[in-house]
PDB file of N, CA and C in Angstrom:
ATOM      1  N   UNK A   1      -2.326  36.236  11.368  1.00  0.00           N
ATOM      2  CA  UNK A   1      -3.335  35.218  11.544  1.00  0.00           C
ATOM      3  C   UNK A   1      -4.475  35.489  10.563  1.00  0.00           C
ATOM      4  N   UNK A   2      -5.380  34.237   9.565  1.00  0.00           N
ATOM      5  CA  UNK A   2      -6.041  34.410   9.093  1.00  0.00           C
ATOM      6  C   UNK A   2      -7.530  34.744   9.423  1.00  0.00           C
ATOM      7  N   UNK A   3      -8.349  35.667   9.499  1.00  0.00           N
ATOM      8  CA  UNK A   3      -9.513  35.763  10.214  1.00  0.00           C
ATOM      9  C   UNK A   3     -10.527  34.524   9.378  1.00  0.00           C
ATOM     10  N   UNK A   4     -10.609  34.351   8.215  1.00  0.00           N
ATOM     11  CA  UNK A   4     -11.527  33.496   7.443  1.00  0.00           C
ATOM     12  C   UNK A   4     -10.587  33.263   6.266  1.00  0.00           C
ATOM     13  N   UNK A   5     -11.441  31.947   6.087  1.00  0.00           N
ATOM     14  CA  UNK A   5     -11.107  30.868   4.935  1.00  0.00           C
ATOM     15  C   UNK A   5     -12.727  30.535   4.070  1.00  0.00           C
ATOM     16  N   UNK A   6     -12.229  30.915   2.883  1.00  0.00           N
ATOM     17  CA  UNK A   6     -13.007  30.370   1.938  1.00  0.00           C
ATOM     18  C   UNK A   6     -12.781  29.452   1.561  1.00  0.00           C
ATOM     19  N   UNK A   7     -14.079  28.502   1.466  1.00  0.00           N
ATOM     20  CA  UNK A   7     -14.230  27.324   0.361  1.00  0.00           C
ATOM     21  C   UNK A   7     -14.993  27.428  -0.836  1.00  0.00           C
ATOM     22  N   UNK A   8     -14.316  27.612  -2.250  1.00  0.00           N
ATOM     23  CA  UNK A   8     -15.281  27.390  -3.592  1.00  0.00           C
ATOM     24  C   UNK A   8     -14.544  26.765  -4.404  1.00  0.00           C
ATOM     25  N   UNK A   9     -14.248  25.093  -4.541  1.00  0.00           N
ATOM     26  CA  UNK A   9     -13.424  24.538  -5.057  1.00  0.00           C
ATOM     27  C   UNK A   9     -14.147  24.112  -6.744  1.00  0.00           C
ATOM     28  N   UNK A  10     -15.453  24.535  -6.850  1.00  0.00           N
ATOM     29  CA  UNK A  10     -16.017  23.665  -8.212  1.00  0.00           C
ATOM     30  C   UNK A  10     -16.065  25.022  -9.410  1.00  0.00           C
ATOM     31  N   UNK A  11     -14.746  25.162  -9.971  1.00  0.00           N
ATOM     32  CA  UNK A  11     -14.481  26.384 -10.934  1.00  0.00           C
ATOM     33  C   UNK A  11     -13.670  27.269 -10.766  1.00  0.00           C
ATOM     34  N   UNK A  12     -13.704  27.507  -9.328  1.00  0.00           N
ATOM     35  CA  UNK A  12     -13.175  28.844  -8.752  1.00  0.00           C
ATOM     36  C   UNK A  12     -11.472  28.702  -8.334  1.00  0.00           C
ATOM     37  N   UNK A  13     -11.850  27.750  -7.732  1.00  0.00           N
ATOM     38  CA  UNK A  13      -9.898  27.337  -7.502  1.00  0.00           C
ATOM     39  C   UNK A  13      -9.281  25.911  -7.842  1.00  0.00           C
ATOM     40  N   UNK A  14     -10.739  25.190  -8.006  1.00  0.00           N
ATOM     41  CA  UNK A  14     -10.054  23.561  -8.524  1.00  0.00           C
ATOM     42  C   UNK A  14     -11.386  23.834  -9.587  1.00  0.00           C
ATOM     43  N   UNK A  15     -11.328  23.126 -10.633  1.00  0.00           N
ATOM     44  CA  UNK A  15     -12.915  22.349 -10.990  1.00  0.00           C
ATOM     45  C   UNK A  15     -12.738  21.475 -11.386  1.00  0.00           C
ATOM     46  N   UNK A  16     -13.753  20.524 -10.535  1.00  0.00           N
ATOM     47  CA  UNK A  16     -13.956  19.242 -10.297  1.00  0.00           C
ATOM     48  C   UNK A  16     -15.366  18.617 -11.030  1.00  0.00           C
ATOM     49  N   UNK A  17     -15.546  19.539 -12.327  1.00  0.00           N
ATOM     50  CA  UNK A  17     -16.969  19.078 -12.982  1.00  0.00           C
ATOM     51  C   UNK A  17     -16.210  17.538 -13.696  1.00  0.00           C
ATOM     52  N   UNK A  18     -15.244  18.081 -14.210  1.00  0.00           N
ATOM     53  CA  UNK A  18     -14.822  17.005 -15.611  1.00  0.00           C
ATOM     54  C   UNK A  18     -14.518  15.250 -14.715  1.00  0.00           C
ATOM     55  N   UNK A  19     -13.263  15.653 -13.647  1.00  0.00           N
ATOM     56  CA  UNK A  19     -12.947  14.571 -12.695  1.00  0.00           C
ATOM     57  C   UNK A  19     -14.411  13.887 -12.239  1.00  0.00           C
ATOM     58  N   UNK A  20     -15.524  14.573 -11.682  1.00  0.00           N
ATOM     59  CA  UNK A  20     -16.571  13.715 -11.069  1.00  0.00           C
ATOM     60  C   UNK A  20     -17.167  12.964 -11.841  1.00  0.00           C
ATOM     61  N   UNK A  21     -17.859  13.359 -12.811  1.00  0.00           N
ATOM     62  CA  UNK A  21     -17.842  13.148 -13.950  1.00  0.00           C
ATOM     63  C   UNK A  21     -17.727  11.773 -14.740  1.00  0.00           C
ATOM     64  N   UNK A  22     -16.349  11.691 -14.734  1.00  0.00           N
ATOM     65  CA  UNK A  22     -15.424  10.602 -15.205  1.00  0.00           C
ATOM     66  C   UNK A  22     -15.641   9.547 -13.991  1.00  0.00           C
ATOM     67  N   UNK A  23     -15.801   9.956 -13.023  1.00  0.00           N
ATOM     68  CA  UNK A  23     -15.618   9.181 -11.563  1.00  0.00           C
ATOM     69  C   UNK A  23     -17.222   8.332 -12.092  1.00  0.00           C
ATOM     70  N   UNK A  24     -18.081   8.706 -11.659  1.00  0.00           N
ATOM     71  CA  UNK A  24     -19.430   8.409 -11.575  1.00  0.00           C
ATOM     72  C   UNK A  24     -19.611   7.724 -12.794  1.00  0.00           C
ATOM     73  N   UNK A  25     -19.010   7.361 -14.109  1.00  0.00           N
ATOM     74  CA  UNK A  25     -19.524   7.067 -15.246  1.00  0.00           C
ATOM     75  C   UNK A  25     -18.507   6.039 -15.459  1.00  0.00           C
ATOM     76  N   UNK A  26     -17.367   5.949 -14.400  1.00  0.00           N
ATOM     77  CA  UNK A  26     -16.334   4.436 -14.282  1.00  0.00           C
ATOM     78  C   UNK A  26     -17.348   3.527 -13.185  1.00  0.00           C
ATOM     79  N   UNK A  27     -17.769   4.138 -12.083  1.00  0.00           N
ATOM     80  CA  UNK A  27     -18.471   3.605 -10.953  1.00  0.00           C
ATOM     81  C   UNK A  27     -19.960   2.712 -12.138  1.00  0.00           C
ATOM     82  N   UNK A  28     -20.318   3.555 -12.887  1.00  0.00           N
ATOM     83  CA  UNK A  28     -21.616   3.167 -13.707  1.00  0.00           C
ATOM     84  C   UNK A  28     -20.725   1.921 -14.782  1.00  0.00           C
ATOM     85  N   UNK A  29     -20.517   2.403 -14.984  1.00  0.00           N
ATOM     86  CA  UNK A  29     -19.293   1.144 -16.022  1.00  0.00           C
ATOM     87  C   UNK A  29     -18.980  -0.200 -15.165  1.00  0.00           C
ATOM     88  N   UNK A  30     -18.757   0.320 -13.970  1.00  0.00           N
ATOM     89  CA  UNK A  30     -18.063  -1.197 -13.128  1.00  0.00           C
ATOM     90  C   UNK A  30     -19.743  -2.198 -13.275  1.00  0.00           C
ATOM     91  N   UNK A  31     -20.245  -1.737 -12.988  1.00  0.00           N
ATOM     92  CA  UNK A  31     -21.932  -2.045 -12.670  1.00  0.00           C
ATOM     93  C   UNK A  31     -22.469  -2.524 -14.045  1.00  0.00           C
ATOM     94  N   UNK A  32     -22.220  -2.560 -15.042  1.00  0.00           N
ATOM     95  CA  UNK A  32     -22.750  -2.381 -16.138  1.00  0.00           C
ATOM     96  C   UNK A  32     -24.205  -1.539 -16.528  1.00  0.00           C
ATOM     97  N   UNK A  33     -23.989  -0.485 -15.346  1.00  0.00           N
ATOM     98  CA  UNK A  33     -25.118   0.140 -16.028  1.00  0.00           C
ATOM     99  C   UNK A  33     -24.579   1.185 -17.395  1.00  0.00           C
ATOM    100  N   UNK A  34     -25.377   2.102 -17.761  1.00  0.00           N
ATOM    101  CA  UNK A  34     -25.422   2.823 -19.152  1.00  0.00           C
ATOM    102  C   UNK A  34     -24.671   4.407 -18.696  1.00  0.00           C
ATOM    103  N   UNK A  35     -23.904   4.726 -19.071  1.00  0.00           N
ATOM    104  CA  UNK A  35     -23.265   6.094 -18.738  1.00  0.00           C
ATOM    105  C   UNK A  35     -24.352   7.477 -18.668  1.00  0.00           C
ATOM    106  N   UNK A  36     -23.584   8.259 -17.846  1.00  0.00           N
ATOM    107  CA  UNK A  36     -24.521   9.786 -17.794  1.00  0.00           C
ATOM    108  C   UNK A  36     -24.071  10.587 -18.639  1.00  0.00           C
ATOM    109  N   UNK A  37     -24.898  11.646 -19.165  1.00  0.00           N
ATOM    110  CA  UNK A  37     -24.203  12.219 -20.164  1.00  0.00           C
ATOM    111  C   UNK A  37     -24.190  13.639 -19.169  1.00  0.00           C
ATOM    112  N   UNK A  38     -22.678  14.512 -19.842  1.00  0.00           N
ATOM    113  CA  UNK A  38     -22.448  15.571 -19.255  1.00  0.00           C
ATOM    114  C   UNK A  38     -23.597  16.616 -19.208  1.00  0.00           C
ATOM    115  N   UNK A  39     -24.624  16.627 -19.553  1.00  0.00           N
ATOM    116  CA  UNK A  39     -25.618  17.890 -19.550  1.00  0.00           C
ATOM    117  C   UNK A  39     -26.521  17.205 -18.680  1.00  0.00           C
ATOM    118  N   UNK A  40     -26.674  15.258 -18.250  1.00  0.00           N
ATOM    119  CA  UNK A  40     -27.612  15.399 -16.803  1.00  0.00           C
ATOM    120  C   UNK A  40     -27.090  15.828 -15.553  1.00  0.00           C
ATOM    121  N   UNK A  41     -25.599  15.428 -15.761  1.00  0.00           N
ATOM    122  CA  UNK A  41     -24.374  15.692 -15.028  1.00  0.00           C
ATOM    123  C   UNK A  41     -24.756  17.090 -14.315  1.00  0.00           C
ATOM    124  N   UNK A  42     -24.288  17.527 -15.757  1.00  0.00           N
ATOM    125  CA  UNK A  42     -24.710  19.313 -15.397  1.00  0.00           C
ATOM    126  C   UNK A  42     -25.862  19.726 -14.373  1.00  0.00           C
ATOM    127  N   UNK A  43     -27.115  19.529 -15.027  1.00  0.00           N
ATOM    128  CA  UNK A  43     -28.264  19.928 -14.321  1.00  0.00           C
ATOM    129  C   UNK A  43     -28.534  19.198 -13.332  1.00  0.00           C
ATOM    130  N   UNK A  44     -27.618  18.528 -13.053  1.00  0.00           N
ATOM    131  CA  UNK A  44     -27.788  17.663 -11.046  1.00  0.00           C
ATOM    132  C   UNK A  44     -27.211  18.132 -10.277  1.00  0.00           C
ATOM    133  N   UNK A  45     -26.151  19.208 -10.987  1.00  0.00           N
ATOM    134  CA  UNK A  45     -24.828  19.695  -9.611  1.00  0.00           C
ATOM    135  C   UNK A  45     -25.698  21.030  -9.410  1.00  0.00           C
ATOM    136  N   UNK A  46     -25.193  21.391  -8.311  1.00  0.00           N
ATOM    137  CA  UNK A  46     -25.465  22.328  -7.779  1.00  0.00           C
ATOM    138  C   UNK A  46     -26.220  23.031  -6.394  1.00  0.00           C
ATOM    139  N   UNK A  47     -26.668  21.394  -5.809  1.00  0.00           N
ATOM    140  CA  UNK A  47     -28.068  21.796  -5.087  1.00  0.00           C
ATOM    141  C   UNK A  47     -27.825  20.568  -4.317  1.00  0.00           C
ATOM    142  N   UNK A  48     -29.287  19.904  -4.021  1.00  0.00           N
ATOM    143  CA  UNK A  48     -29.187  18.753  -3.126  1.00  0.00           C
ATOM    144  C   UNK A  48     -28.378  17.570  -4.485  1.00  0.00           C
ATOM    145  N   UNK A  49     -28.640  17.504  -5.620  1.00  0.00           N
ATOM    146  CA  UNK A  49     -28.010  16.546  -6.095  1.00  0.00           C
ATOM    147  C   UNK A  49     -29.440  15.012  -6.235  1.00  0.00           C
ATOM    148  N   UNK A  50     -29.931  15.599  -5.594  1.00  0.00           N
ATOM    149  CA  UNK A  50     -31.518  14.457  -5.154  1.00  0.00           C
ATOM    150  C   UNK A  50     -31.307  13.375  -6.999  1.00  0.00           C
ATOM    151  N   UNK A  51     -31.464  14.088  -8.065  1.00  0.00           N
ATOM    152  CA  UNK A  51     -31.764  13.090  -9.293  1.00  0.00           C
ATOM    153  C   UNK A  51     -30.386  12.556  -9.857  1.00  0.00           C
ATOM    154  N   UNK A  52     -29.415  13.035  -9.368  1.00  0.00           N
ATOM    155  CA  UNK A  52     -28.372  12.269  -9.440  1.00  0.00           C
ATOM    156  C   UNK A  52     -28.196  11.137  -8.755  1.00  0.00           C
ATOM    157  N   UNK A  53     -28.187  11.357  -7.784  1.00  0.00           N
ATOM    158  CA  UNK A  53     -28.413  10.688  -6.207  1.00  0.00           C
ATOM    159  C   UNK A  53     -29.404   9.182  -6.900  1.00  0.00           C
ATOM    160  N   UNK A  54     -30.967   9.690  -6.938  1.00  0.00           N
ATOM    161  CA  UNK A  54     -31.164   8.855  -7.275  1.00  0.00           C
ATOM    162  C   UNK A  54     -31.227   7.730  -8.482  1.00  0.00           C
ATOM    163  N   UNK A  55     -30.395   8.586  -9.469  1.00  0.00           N
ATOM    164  CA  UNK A  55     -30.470   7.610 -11.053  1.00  0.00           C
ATOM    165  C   UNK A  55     -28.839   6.507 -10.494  1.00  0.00           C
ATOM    166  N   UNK A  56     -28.442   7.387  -9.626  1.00  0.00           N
ATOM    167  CA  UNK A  56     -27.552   5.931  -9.055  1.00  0.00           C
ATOM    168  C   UNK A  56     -27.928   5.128  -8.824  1.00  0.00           C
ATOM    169  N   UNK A  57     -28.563   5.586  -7.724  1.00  0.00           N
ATOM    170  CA  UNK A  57     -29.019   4.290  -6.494  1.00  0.00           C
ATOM    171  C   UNK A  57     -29.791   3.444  -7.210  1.00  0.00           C
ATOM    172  N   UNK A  58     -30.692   3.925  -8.553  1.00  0.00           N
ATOM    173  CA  UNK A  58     -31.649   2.709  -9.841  1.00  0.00           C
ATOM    174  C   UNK A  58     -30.190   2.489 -10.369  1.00  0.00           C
ATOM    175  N   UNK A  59     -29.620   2.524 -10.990  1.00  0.00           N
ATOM    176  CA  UNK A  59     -28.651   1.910 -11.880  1.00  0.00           C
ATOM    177  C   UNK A  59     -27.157   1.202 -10.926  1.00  0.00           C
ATOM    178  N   UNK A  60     -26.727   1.656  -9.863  1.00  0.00           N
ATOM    179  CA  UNK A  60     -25.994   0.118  -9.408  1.00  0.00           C
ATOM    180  C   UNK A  60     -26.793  -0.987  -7.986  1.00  0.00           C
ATOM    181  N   UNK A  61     -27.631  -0.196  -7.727  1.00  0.00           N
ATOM    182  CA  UNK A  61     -28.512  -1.149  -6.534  1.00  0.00           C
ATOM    183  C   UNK A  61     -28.787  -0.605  -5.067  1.00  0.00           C
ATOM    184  N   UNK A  62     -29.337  -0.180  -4.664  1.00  0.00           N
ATOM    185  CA  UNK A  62     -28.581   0.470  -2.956  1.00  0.00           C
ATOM    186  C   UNK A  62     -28.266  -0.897  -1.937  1.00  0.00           C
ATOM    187  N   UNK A  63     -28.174  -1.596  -2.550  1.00  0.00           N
ATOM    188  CA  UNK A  63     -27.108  -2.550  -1.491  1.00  0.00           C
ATOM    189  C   UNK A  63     -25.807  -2.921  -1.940  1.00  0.00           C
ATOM    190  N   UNK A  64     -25.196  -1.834  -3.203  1.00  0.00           N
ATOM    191  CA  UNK A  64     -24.199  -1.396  -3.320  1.00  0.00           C
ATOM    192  C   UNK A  64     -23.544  -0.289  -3.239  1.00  0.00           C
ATOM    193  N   UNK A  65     -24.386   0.968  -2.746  1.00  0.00           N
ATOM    194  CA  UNK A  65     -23.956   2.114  -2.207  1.00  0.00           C
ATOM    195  C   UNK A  65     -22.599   2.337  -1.552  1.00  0.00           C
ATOM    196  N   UNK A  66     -22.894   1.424  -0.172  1.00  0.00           N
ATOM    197  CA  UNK A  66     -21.721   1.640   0.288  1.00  0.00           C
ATOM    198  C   UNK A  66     -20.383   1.297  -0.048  1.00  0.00           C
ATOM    199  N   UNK A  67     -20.194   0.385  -1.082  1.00  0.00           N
ATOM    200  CA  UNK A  67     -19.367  -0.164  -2.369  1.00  0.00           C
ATOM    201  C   UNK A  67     -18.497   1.518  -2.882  1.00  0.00           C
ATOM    202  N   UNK A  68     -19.384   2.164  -2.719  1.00  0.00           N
ATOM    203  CA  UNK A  68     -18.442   3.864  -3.784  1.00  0.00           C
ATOM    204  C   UNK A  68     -17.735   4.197  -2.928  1.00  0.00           C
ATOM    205  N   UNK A  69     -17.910   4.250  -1.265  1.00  0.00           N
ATOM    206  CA  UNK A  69     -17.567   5.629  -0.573  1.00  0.00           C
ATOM    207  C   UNK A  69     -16.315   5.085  -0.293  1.00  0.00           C
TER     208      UNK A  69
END
């Protein structure tokens, strides 16, 4: 029986920088807003995500939010 399970899927056993990435900048594309570039990308992961979060919610609308999930 396993006593514990780790989760560190971003590098460590999957990485999911390049896939999200691509995800978020088709989602920005459907919208016609203007693409993110991989280095704001970069400096948004890691944490709450708050200026990612919000350069979405300005560039497709938040009464299209629930449109991604």
């Amino acid at each position: 029986m396993y006593r514990a399970v780790i989760f560190d899927f971003d590098g460590t056993i999957i990485d999911t920088e390049q896939h999200l990435f691509n995800v978020i900048n088709k989602h920005l594309e459907m919208h016609n807003a203007d693409p993110i570039s991989i280095d704001f990308y970069r400096s948004s992961i890691g944490g709450a995500a708050t200026d990612l979060h919000d350069h979405l919610i300005k560039a497709i609308g938040s009464e299209n939010k629930d449109k991604l999930l």
